[in-house]
Protein backbone atom coordinates (compact mmCIF):
# COMPACT_ATOMS: atom_id res chain seq x y z
CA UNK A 1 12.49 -8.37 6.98
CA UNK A 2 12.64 -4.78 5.94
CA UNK A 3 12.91 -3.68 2.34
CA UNK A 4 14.53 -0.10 1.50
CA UNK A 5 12.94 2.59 0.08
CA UNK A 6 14.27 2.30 -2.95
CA UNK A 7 13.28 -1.73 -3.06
CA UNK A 8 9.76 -1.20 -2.63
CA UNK A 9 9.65 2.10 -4.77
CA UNK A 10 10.66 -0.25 -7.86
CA UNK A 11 8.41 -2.79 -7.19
CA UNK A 12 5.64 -0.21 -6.66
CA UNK A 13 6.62 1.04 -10.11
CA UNK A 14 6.51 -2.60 -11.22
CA UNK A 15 2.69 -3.33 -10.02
CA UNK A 16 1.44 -0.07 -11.93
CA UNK A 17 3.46 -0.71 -15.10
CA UNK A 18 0.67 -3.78 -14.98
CA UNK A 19 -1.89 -2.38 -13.84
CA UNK A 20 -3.03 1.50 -13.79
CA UNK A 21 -2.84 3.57 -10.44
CA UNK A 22 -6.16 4.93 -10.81
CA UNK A 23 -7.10 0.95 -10.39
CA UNK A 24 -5.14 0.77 -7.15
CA UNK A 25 -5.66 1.59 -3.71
CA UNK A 26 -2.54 2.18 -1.33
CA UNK A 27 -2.51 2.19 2.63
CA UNK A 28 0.15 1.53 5.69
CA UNK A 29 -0.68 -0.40 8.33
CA UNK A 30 1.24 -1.99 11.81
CA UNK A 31 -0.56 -4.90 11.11
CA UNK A 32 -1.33 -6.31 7.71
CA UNK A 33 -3.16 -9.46 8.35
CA UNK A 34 -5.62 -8.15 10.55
CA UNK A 35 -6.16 -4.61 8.59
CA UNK A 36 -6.83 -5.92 5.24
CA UNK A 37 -9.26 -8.29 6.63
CA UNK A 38 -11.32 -5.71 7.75
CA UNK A 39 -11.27 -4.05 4.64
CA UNK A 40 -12.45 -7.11 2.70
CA UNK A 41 -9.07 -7.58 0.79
CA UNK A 42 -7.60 -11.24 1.25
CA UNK A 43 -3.71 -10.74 2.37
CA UNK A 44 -3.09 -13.18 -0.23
CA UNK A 45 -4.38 -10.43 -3.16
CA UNK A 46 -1.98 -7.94 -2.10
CA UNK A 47 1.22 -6.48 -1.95
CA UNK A 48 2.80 -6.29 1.58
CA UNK A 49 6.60 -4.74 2.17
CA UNK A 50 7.61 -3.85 5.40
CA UNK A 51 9.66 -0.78 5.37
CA UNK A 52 12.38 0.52 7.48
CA UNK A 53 10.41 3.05 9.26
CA UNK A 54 7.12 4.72 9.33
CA UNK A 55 8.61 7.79 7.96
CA UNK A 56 9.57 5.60 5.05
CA UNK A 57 6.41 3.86 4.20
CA UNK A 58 4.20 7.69 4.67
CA UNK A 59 6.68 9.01 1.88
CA UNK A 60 6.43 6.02 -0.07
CA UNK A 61 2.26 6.04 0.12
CA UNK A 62 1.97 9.88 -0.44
CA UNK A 63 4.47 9.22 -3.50
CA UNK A 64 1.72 6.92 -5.05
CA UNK A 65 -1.26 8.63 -3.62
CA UNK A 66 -0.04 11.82 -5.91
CA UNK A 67 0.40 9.39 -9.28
CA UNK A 68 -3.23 8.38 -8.86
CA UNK A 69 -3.57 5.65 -6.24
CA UNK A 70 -6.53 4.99 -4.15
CA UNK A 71 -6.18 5.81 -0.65
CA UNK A 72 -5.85 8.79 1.89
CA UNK A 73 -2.71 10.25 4.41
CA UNK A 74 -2.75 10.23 7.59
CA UNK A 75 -4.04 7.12 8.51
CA UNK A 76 -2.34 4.13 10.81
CA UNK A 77 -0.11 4.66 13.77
CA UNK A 78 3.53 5.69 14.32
CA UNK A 79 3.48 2.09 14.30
CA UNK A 80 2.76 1.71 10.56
CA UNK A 81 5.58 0.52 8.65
CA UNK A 82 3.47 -2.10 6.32
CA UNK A 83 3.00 -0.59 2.94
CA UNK A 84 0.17 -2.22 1.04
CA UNK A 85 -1.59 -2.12 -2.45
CA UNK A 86 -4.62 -3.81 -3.66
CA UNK A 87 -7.44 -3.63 -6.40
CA UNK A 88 -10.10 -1.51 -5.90
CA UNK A 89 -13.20 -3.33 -5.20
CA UNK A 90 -15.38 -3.09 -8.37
CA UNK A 91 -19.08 -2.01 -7.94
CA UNK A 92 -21.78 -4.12 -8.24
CA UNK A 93 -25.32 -2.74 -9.25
């Protein structure tokens, strides 16, 4: 079911009052079990919220992408309505 803007703006808000955006990485997708996957993130790790359109979840990700996020626009398909956040992968030496 789709969340509203608003919904997934405050809990958004709520992840990085936990954890720093600079920590974060933030994406849309059509399809979030097969796209994190193949990013190495398990579904399970993440947030997922489905907003109401795609026009919705590219505002929402270039909202977080300017705070400090992870991430790049322009990606998915006019599809994309998934908005998604995980950890950035740490690297290993």
């Amino acid at each position: 079911m789709a969340k509203s803007e608003d919904q997934i703006r405050r809990e958004i808000k709520s992840i990085i009052r936990r954890i720093p955006p600079e920590e974060l990485v933030i994406g849309i997708t059509s399809e979030p079990p097969e796209r994190l996957p193949r990013k190495g993130v398990d579904p399970n790790e993440a947030y997922i919220a489905r907003a109401n359109t795609s026009a919705v979840a590219r505002r929402l990700e270039q909202e977080f992408l300017d705070k400090g996020m992870g991430g790049g626009p322009g990606g998915g398909t006019p599809d994309s309505v998934y908005v998604y956040i995980h950890r950035k992968k740490r690297k290993t030496r």
